[in-house]
C-alpha atoms as a PDB file:
ATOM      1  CA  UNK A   1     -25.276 -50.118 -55.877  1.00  0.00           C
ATOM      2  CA  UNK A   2     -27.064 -46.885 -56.135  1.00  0.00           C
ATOM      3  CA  UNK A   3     -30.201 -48.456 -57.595  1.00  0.00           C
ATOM      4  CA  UNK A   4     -30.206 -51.362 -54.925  1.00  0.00           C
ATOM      5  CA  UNK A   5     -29.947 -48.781 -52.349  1.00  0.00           C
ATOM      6  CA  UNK A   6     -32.884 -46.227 -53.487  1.00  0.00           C
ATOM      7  CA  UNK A   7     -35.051 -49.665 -53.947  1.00  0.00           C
ATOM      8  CA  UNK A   8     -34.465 -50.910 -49.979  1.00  0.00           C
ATOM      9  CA  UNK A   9     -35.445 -47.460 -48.952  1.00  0.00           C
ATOM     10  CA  UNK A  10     -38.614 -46.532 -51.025  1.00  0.00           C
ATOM     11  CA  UNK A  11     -39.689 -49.761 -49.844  1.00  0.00           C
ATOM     12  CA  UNK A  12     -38.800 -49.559 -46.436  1.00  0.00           C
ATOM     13  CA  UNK A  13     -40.322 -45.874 -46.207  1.00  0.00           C
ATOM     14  CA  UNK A  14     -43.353 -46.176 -48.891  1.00  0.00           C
ATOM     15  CA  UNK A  15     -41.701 -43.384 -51.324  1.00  0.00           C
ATOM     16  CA  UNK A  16     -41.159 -44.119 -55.065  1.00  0.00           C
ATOM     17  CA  UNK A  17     -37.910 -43.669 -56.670  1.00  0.00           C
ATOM     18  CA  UNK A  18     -38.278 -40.201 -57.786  1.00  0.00           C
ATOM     19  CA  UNK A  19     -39.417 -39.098 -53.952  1.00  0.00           C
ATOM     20  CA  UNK A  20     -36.695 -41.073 -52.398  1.00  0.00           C
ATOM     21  CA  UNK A  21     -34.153 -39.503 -54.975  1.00  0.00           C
ATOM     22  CA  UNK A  22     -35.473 -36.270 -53.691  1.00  0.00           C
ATOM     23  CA  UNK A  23     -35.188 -36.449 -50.273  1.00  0.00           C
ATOM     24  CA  UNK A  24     -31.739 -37.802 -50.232  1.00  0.00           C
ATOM     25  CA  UNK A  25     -30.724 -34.731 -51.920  1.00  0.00           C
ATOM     26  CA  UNK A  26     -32.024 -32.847 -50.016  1.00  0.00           C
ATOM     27  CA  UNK A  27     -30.486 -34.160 -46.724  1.00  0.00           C
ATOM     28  CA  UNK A  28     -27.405 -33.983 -48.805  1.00  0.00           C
ATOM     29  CA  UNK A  29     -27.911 -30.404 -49.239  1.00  0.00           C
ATOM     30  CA  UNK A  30     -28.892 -29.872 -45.620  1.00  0.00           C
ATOM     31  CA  UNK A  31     -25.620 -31.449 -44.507  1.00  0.00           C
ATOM     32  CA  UNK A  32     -23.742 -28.895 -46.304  1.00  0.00           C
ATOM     33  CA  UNK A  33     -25.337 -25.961 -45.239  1.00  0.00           C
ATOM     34  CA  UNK A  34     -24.682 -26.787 -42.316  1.00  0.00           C
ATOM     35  CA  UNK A  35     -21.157 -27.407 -42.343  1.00  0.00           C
ATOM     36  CA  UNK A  36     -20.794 -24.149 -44.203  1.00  0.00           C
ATOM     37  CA  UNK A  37     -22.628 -21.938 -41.323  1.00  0.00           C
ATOM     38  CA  UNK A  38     -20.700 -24.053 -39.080  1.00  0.00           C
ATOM     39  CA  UNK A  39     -17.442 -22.991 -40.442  1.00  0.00           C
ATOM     40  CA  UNK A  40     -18.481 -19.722 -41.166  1.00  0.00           C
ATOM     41  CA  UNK A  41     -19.250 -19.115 -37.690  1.00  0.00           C
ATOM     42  CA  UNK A  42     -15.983 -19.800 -36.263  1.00  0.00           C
ATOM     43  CA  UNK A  43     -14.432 -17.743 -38.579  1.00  0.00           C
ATOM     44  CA  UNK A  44     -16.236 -14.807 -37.619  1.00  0.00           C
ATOM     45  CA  UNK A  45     -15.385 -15.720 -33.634  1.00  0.00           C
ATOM     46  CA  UNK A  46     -11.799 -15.814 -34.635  1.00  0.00           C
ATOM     47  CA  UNK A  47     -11.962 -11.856 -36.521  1.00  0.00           C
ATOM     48  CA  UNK A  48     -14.012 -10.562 -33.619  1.00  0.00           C
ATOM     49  CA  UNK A  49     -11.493 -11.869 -30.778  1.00  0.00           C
ATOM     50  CA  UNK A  50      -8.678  -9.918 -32.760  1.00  0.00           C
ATOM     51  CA  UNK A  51     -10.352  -7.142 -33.339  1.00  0.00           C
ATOM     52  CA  UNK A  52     -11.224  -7.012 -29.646  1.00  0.00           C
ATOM     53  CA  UNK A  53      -7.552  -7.841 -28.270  1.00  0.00           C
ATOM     54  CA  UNK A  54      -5.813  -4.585 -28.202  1.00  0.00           C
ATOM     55  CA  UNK A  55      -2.483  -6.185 -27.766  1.00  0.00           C
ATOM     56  CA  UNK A  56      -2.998  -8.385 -30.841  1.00  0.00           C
ATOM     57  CA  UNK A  57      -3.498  -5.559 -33.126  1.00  0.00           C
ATOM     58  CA  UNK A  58      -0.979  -3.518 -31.307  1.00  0.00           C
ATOM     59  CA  UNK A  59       1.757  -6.042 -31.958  1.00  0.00           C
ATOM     60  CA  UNK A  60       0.553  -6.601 -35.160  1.00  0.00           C
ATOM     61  CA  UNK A  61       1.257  -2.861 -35.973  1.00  0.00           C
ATOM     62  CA  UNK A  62       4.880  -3.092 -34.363  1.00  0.00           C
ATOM     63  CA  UNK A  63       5.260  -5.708 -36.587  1.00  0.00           C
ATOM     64  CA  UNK A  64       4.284  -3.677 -39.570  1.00  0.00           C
ATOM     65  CA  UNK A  65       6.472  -0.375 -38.343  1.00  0.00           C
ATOM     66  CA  UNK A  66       9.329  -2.651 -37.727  1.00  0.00           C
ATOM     67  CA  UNK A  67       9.371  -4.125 -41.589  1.00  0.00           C
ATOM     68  CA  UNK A  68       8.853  -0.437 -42.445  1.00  0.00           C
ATOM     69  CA  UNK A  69      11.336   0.612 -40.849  1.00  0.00           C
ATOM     70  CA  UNK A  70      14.269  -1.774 -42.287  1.00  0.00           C
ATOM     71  CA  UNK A  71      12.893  -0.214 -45.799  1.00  0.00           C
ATOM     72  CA  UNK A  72      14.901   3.275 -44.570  1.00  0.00           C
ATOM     73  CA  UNK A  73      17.416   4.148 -47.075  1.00  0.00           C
ATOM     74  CA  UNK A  74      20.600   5.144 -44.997  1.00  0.00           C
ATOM     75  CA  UNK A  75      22.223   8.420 -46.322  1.00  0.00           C
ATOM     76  CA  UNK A  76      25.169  10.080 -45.009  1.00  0.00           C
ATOM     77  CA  UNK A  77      24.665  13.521 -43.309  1.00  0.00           C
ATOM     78  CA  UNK A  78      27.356  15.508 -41.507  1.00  0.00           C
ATOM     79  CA  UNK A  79      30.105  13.931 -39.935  1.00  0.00           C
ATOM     80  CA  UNK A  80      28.954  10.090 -41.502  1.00  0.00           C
ATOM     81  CA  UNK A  81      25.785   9.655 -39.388  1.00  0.00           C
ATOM     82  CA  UNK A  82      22.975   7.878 -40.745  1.00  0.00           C
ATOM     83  CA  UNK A  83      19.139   9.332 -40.648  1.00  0.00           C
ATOM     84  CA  UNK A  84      18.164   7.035 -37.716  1.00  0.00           C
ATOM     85  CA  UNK A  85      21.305   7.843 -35.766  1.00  0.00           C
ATOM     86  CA  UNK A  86      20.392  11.771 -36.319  1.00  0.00           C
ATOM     87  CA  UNK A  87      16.814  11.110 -35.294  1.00  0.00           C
ATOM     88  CA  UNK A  88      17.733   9.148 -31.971  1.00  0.00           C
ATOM     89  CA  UNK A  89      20.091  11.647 -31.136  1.00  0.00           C
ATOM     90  CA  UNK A  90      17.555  14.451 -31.547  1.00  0.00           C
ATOM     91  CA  UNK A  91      14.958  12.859 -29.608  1.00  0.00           C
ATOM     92  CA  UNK A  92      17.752  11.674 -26.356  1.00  0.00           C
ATOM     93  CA  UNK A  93      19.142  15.313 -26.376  1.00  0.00           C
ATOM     94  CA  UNK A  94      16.478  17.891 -24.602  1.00  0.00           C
ATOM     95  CA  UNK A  95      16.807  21.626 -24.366  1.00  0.00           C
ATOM     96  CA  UNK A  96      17.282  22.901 -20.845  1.00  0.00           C
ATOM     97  CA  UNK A  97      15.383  25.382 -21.557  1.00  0.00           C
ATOM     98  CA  UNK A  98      11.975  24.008 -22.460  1.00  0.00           C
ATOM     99  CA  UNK A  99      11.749  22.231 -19.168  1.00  0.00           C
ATOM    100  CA  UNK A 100       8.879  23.989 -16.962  1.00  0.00           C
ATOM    101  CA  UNK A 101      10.433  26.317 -14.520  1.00  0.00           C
ATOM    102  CA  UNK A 102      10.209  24.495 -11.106  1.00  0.00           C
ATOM    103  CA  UNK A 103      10.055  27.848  -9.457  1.00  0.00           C
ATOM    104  CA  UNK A 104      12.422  30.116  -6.900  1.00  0.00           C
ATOM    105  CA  UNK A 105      11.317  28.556  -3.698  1.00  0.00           C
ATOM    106  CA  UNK A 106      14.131  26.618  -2.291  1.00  0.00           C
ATOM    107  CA  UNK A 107      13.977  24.568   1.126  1.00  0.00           C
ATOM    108  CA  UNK A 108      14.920  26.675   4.068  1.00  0.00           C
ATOM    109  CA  UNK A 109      18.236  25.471   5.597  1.00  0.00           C
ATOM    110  CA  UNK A 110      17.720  24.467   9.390  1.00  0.00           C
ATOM    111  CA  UNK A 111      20.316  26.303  11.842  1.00  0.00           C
ATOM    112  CA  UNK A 112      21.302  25.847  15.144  1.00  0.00           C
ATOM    113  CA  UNK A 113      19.312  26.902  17.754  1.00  0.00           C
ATOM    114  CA  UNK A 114      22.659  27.009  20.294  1.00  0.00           C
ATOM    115  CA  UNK A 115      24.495  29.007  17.781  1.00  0.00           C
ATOM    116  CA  UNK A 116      22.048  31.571  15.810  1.00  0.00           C
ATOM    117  CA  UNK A 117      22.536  35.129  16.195  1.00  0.00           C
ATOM    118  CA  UNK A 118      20.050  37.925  17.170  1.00  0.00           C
ATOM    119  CA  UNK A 119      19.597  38.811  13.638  1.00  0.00           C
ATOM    120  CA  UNK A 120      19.011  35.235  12.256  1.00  0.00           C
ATOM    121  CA  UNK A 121      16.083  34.918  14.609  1.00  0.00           C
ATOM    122  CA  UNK A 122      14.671  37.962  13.895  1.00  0.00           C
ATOM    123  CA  UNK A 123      13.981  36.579  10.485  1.00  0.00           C
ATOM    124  CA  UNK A 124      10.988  34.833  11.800  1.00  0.00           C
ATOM    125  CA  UNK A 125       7.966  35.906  11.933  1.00  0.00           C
ATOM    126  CA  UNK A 126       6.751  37.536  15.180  1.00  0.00           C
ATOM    127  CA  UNK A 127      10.347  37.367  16.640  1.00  0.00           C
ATOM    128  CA  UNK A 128      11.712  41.364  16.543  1.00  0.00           C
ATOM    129  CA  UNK A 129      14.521  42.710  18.402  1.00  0.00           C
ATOM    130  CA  UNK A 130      13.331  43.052  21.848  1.00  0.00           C
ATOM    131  CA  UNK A 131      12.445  38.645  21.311  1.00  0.00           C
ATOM    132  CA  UNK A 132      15.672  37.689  19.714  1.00  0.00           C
ATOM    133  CA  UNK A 133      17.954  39.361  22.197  1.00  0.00           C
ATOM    134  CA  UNK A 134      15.755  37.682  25.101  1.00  0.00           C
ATOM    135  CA  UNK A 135      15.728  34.164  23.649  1.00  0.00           C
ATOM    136  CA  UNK A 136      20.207  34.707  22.918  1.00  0.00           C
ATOM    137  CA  UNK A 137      20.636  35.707  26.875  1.00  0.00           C
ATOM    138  CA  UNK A 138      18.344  33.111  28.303  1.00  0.00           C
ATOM    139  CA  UNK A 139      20.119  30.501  26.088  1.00  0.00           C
ATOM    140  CA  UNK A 140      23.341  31.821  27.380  1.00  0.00           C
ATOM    141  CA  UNK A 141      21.885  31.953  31.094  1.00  0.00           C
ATOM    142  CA  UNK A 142      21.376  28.266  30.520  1.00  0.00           C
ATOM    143  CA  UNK A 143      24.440  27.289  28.538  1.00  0.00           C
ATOM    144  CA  UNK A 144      22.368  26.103  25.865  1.00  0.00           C
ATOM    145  CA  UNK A 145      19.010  24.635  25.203  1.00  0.00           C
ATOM    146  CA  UNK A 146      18.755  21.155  25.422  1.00  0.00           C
ATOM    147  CA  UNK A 147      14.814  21.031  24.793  1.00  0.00           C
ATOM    148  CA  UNK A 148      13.055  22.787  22.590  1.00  0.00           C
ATOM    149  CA  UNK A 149      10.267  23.091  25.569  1.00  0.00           C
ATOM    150  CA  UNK A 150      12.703  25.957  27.083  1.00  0.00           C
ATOM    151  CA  UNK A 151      11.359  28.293  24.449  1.00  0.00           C
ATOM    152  CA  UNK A 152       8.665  28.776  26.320  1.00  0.00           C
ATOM    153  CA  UNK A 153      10.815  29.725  29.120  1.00  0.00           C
ATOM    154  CA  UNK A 154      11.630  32.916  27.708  1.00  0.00           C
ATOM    155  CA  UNK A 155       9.304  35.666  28.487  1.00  0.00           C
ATOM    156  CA  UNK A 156       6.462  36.640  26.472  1.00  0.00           C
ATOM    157  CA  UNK A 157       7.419  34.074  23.774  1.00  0.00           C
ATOM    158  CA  UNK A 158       3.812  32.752  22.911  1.00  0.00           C
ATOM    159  CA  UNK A 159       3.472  29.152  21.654  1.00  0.00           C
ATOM    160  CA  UNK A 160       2.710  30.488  17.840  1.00  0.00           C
ATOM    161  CA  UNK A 161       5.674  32.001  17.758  1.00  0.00           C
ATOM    162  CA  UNK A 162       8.359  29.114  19.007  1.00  0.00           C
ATOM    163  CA  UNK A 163       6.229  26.903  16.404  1.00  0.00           C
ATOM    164  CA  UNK A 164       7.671  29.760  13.189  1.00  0.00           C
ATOM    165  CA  UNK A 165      10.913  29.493  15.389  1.00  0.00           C
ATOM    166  CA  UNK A 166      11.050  25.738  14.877  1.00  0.00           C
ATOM    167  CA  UNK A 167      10.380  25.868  10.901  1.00  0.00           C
ATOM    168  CA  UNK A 168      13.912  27.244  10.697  1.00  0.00           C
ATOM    169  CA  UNK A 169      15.894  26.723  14.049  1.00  0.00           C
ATOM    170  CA  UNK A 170      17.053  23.069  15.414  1.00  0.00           C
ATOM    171  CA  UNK A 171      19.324  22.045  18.434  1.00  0.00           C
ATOM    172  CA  UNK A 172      22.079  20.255  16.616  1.00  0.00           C
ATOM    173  CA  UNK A 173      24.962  21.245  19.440  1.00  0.00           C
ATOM    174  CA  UNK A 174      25.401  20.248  22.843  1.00  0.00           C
ATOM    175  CA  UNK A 175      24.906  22.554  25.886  1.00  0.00           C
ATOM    176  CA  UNK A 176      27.644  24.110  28.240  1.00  0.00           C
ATOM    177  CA  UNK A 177      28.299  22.366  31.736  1.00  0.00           C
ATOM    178  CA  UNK A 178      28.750  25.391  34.325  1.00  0.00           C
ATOM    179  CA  UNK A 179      31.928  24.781  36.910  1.00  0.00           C
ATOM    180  CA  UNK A 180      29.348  23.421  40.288  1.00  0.00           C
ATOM    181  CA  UNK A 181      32.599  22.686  41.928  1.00  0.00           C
ATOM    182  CA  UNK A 182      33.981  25.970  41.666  1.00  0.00           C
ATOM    183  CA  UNK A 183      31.724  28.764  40.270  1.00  0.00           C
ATOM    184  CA  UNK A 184      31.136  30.793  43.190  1.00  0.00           C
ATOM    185  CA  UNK A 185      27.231  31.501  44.465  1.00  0.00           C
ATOM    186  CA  UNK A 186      27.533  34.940  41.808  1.00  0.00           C
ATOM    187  CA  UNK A 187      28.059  32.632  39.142  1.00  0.00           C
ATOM    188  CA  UNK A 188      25.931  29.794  40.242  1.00  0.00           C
ATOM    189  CA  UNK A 189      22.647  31.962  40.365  1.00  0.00           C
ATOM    190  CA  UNK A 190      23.063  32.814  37.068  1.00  0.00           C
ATOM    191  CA  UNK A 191      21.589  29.890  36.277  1.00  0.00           C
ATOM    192  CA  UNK A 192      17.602  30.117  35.961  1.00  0.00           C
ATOM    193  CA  UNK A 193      17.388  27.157  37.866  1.00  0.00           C
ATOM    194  CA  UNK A 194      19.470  27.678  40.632  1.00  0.00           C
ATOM    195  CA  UNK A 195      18.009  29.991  43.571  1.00  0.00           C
ATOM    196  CA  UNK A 196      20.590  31.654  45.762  1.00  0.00           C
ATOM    197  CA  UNK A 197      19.467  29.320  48.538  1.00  0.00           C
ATOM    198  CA  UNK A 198      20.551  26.640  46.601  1.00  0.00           C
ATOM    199  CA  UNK A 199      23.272  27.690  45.439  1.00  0.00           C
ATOM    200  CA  UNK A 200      24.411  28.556  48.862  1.00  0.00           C
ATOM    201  CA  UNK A 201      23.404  24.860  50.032  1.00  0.00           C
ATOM    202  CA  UNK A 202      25.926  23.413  47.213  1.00  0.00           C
ATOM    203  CA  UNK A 203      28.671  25.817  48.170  1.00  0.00           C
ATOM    204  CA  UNK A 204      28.197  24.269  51.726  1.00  0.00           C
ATOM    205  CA  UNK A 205      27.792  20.787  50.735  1.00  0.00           C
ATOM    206  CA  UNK A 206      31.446  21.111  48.706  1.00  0.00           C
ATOM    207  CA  UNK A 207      33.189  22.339  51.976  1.00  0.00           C
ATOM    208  CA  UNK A 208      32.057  18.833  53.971  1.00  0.00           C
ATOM    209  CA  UNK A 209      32.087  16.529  50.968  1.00  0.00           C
ATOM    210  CA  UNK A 210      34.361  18.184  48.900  1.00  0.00           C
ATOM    211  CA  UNK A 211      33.811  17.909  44.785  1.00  0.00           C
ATOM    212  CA  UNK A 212      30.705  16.658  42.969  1.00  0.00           C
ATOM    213  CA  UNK A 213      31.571  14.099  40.561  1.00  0.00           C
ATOM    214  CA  UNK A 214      28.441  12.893  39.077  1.00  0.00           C
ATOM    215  CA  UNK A 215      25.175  13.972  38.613  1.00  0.00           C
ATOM    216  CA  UNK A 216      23.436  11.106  40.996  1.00  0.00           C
ATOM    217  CA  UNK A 217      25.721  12.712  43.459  1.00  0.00           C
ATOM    218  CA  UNK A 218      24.548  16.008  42.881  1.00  0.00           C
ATOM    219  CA  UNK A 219      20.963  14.001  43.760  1.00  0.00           C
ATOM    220  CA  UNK A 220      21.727  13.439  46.979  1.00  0.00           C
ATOM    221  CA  UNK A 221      21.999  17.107  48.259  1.00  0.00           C
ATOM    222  CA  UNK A 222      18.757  16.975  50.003  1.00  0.00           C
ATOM    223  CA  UNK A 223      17.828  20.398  49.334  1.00  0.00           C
ATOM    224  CA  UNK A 224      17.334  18.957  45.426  1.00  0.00           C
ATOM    225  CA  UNK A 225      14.259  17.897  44.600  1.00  0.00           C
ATOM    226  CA  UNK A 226      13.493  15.906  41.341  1.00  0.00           C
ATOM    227  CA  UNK A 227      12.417  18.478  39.360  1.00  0.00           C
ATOM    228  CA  UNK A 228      15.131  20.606  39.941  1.00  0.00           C
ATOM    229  CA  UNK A 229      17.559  17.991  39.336  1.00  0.00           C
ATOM    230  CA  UNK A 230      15.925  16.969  35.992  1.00  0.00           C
ATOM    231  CA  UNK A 231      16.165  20.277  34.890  1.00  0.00           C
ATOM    232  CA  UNK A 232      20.017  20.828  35.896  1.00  0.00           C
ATOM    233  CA  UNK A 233      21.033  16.880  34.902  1.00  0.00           C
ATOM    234  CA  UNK A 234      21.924  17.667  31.189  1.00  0.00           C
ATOM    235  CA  UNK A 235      24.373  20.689  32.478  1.00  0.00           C
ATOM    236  CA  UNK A 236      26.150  18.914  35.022  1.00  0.00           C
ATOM    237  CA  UNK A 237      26.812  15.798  32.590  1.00  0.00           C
END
Protein backbone atom coordinates (compact mmCIF):
# COMPACT_ATOMS: atom_id res chain seq x y z
CA UNK A 1 0.00 0.00 0.00
CA UNK A 2 2.97 2.04 0.84
CA UNK A 3 4.69 1.35 -2.48
CA UNK A 4 1.40 2.06 -4.53
CA UNK A 5 1.14 5.23 -2.72
CA UNK A 6 4.90 6.69 -3.15
CA UNK A 7 4.41 5.52 -7.04
CA UNK A 8 0.94 7.82 -7.60
CA UNK A 9 2.80 10.66 -6.07
CA UNK A 10 6.34 10.70 -7.72
CA UNK A 11 4.36 10.50 -10.72
CA UNK A 12 1.89 12.94 -10.07
CA UNK A 13 4.68 15.47 -8.75
CA UNK A 14 7.81 14.39 -11.09
CA UNK A 15 10.00 13.17 -7.90
CA UNK A 16 11.58 9.66 -7.83
CA UNK A 17 11.05 7.36 -5.05
CA UNK A 18 13.91 8.29 -2.96
CA UNK A 19 12.81 12.27 -3.23
CA UNK A 20 9.24 11.50 -2.59
CA UNK A 21 10.33 9.24 0.45
CA UNK A 22 12.10 12.31 1.58
CA UNK A 23 9.74 14.81 1.53
CA UNK A 24 7.07 12.85 3.19
CA UNK A 25 9.30 12.60 6.06
CA UNK A 26 9.91 15.51 6.28
CA UNK A 27 6.30 16.88 6.41
CA UNK A 28 6.00 14.13 8.90
CA UNK A 29 8.58 15.70 10.93
CA UNK A 30 7.19 19.19 10.41
CA UNK A 31 3.82 18.04 11.74
CA UNK A 32 5.36 17.12 14.92
CA UNK A 33 7.24 19.99 15.65
CA UNK A 34 4.62 21.64 15.46
CA UNK A 35 2.36 19.95 17.67
CA UNK A 36 5.16 19.91 20.19
CA UNK A 37 5.65 23.95 20.19
CA UNK A 38 2.01 23.96 20.11
CA UNK A 39 1.68 22.13 23.30
CA UNK A 40 4.55 23.53 24.74
CA UNK A 41 3.18 26.86 24.43
CA UNK A 42 0.13 26.39 26.34
CA UNK A 43 1.88 24.95 28.96
CA UNK A 44 3.94 27.81 29.54
CA UNK A 45 0.51 30.18 29.40
CA UNK A 46 -0.89 27.96 32.05
CA UNK A 47 2.61 28.44 34.65
CA UNK A 48 2.68 32.14 33.87
CA UNK A 49 -1.18 32.77 34.75
CA UNK A 50 -0.39 31.06 38.23
CA UNK A 51 2.46 32.58 38.86
CA UNK A 52 0.74 35.89 38.15
CA UNK A 53 -2.58 35.15 40.26
CA UNK A 54 -1.72 36.10 43.73
CA UNK A 55 -4.72 34.38 45.12
CA UNK A 56 -3.80 31.11 43.39
CA UNK A 57 -0.51 30.86 45.00
CA UNK A 58 -1.84 32.29 48.16
CA UNK A 59 -4.37 29.51 48.54
CA UNK A 60 -2.06 27.18 47.40
CA UNK A 61 0.18 28.07 50.45
CA UNK A 62 -2.92 27.82 52.93
CA UNK A 63 -3.24 24.67 51.55
CA UNK A 64 0.28 23.67 52.31
CA UNK A 65 0.21 25.37 56.09
CA UNK A 66 -3.02 23.66 56.67
CA UNK A 67 -1.51 19.90 55.87
CA UNK A 68 1.40 21.19 57.99
CA UNK A 69 -0.34 21.99 60.47
CA UNK A 70 -2.42 18.58 61.11
CA UNK A 71 1.38 17.09 61.28
CA UNK A 72 1.52 18.96 65.05
CA UNK A 73 2.18 16.43 67.60
CA UNK A 74 -0.27 17.31 70.55
CA UNK A 75 1.53 17.21 74.00
CA UNK A 76 0.06 17.90 77.24
CA UNK A 77 1.25 21.08 79.09
CA UNK A 78 -0.20 22.41 82.35
CA UNK A 79 -3.56 21.83 83.27
CA UNK A 80 -4.16 19.20 79.92
CA UNK A 81 -3.98 21.88 77.18
CA UNK A 82 -2.62 21.05 73.96
CA UNK A 83 0.24 23.31 72.08
CA UNK A 84 -2.34 24.89 69.70
CA UNK A 85 -4.79 25.60 72.49
CA UNK A 86 -1.72 27.40 74.46
CA UNK A 87 -0.77 29.28 71.32
CA UNK A 88 -4.43 30.60 70.55
CA UNK A 89 -4.81 31.54 73.94
CA UNK A 90 -1.58 33.54 73.94
CA UNK A 91 -2.26 35.31 70.87
CA UNK A 92 -6.46 36.22 72.02
CA UNK A 93 -5.13 37.42 75.49
CA UNK A 94 -3.30 41.08 75.15
CA UNK A 95 -1.50 42.93 77.88
CA UNK A 96 -3.20 46.13 78.94
CA UNK A 97 -0.31 47.49 79.22
CA UNK A 98 1.32 47.44 75.80
CA UNK A 99 -1.59 49.27 74.31
CA UNK A 100 -0.38 52.96 73.26
CA UNK A 101 -1.41 55.40 75.87
CA UNK A 102 -4.42 57.30 74.35
CA UNK A 103 -3.44 60.27 76.40
CA UNK A 104 -5.02 62.45 79.57
CA UNK A 105 -7.27 64.65 77.58
CA UNK A 106 -10.77 63.74 78.32
CA UNK A 107 -13.96 65.51 76.69
CA UNK A 108 -15.08 68.47 78.68
CA UNK A 109 -18.52 67.82 80.27
CA UNK A 110 -21.14 70.52 79.06
CA UNK A 111 -23.02 72.33 82.12
CA UNK A 112 -25.85 74.33 82.41
CA UNK A 113 -25.77 77.66 81.53
CA UNK A 114 -29.09 78.42 83.98
CA UNK A 115 -27.41 76.68 86.78
CA UNK A 116 -23.41 77.31 86.76
CA UNK A 117 -21.88 79.13 89.48
CA UNK A 118 -19.53 82.20 89.46
CA UNK A 119 -16.61 80.02 89.86
CA UNK A 120 -17.48 77.44 87.10
CA UNK A 121 -17.51 80.28 84.61
CA UNK A 122 -14.56 81.72 85.62
CA UNK A 123 -12.88 78.64 84.33
CA UNK A 124 -13.05 80.00 80.88
CA UNK A 125 -10.87 81.79 79.35
CA UNK A 126 -11.28 85.59 79.40
CA UNK A 127 -14.23 85.27 81.90
CA UNK A 128 -12.64 86.58 85.59
CA UNK A 129 -14.55 87.61 88.50
CA UNK A 130 -15.83 90.94 87.70
CA UNK A 131 -17.52 88.75 84.12
CA UNK A 132 -18.84 85.78 85.95
CA UNK A 133 -20.66 87.66 88.66
CA UNK A 134 -22.21 89.99 85.78
CA UNK A 135 -23.30 87.17 83.47
CA UNK A 136 -24.99 85.12 87.19
CA UNK A 137 -27.08 88.55 88.01
CA UNK A 138 -28.19 89.32 84.52
CA UNK A 139 -29.28 85.64 84.19
CA UNK A 140 -31.08 86.04 87.41
CA UNK A 141 -32.50 89.59 86.26
CA UNK A 142 -33.97 87.57 83.45
CA UNK A 143 -34.98 84.35 85.15
CA UNK A 144 -32.88 82.48 82.93
CA UNK A 145 -31.47 82.55 79.48
CA UNK A 146 -33.45 81.16 76.96
CA UNK A 147 -30.98 82.13 73.97
CA UNK A 148 -27.67 81.92 73.93
CA UNK A 149 -27.81 85.49 71.94
CA UNK A 150 -28.43 87.11 75.60
CA UNK A 151 -24.75 86.68 76.27
CA UNK A 152 -24.16 89.43 74.51
CA UNK A 153 -26.51 91.25 76.63
CA UNK A 154 -24.27 91.36 79.42
CA UNK A 155 -21.92 94.19 79.50
CA UNK A 156 -18.57 94.17 78.12
CA UNK A 157 -18.89 90.44 77.23
CA UNK A 158 -17.15 90.53 73.70
CA UNK A 159 -18.24 87.94 71.10
CA UNK A 160 -14.72 85.87 71.58
CA UNK A 161 -15.42 85.39 74.80
CA UNK A 162 -19.30 83.95 74.81
CA UNK A 163 -17.80 81.66 71.86
CA UNK A 164 -14.98 79.94 74.97
CA UNK A 165 -18.25 80.29 77.11
CA UNK A 166 -20.15 78.03 74.73
CA UNK A 167 -17.27 75.22 74.48
CA UNK A 168 -18.29 74.36 78.03
CA UNK A 169 -21.72 75.98 79.02
CA UNK A 170 -25.28 74.85 77.39
CA UNK A 171 -28.96 75.86 78.26
CA UNK A 172 -30.36 72.50 79.19
CA UNK A 173 -33.11 74.09 81.88
CA UNK A 174 -36.01 76.12 81.40
CA UNK A 175 -36.29 79.81 82.45
CA UNK A 176 -38.35 81.35 85.42
CA UNK A 177 -41.85 83.02 84.60
CA UNK A 178 -41.97 86.33 86.85
CA UNK A 179 -45.64 86.84 88.70
CA UNK A 180 -47.08 89.85 85.73
CA UNK A 181 -50.28 89.53 87.59
CA UNK A 182 -49.01 90.36 90.82
CA UNK A 183 -45.33 91.48 91.06
CA UNK A 184 -45.64 94.98 91.86
CA UNK A 185 -43.90 97.83 89.38
CA UNK A 186 -40.47 97.27 92.01
CA UNK A 187 -40.43 93.86 90.97
CA UNK A 188 -41.56 94.19 87.45
CA UNK A 189 -38.61 96.60 86.45
CA UNK A 190 -36.32 94.25 87.46
CA UNK A 191 -36.70 92.80 84.45
CA UNK A 192 -34.20 94.20 81.65
CA UNK A 193 -36.94 94.36 79.44
CA UNK A 194 -39.48 95.99 81.22
CA UNK A 195 -39.17 99.98 81.56
CA UNK A 196 -40.98 101.50 84.49
CA UNK A 197 -43.40 103.00 81.98
CA UNK A 198 -44.33 99.77 81.08
CA UNK A 199 -44.50 98.31 83.85
CA UNK A 200 -46.74 100.98 85.14
CA UNK A 201 -49.01 100.51 81.87
CA UNK A 202 -49.48 96.62 82.90
CA UNK A 203 -50.19 97.47 86.50
CA UNK A 204 -53.00 99.71 84.97
CA UNK A 205 -54.16 97.42 82.38
CA UNK A 206 -54.72 94.56 85.40
CA UNK A 207 -56.98 97.05 87.38
CA UNK A 208 -59.59 97.38 84.11
CA UNK A 209 -59.07 93.89 82.72
CA UNK A 210 -58.09 92.18 85.60
CA UNK A 211 -55.42 89.02 85.18
CA UNK A 212 -53.32 88.19 82.11
CA UNK A 213 -53.77 84.73 81.15
CA UNK A 214 -51.83 84.20 78.08
CA UNK A 215 -49.15 85.61 76.39
CA UNK A 216 -51.30 86.79 73.08
CA UNK A 217 -53.15 88.62 75.75
CA UNK A 218 -50.28 90.20 77.11
CA UNK A 219 -50.00 91.31 73.06
CA UNK A 220 -52.72 93.28 73.12
CA UNK A 221 -51.57 95.94 75.72
CA UNK A 222 -50.95 98.51 73.15
CA UNK A 223 -48.08 99.98 74.78
CA UNK A 224 -46.23 96.41 73.61
CA UNK A 225 -44.64 96.44 70.65
CA UNK A 226 -43.35 93.21 68.88
CA UNK A 227 -40.09 93.30 69.88
CA UNK A 228 -40.71 93.73 73.30
CA UNK A 229 -43.15 91.06 73.38
CA UNK A 230 -40.79 88.57 71.62
CA UNK A 231 -38.36 89.19 74.06
CA UNK A 232 -40.76 88.76 77.25
CA UNK A 233 -42.96 85.69 75.41
CA UNK A 234 -40.71 82.80 76.75
CA UNK A 235 -41.12 84.32 80.53
CA UNK A 236 -44.66 84.78 80.56
CA UNK A 237 -45.30 81.11 79.07
Amino acid sequence: MLKYILKSLSKAIGFTKTETRGTLVLIFIIFITLLISKYRISSLKDRSYLSQDSSALKWIEEVHSSIELKKVVKAPIDNGTDIKKKNFDAIVKVDRTELPSLGTHAIPEILDLNQASAEELRKVKGIGPAYSERIVKYRNMLGGFNDTTQLEEVYGLESGVISELLKNFAIQSSVSRFEINSDSIKSLVKHPYISYDLARVIINYRKVHGDINTAEEFRKIKAVDEYTFLRLKPYLE
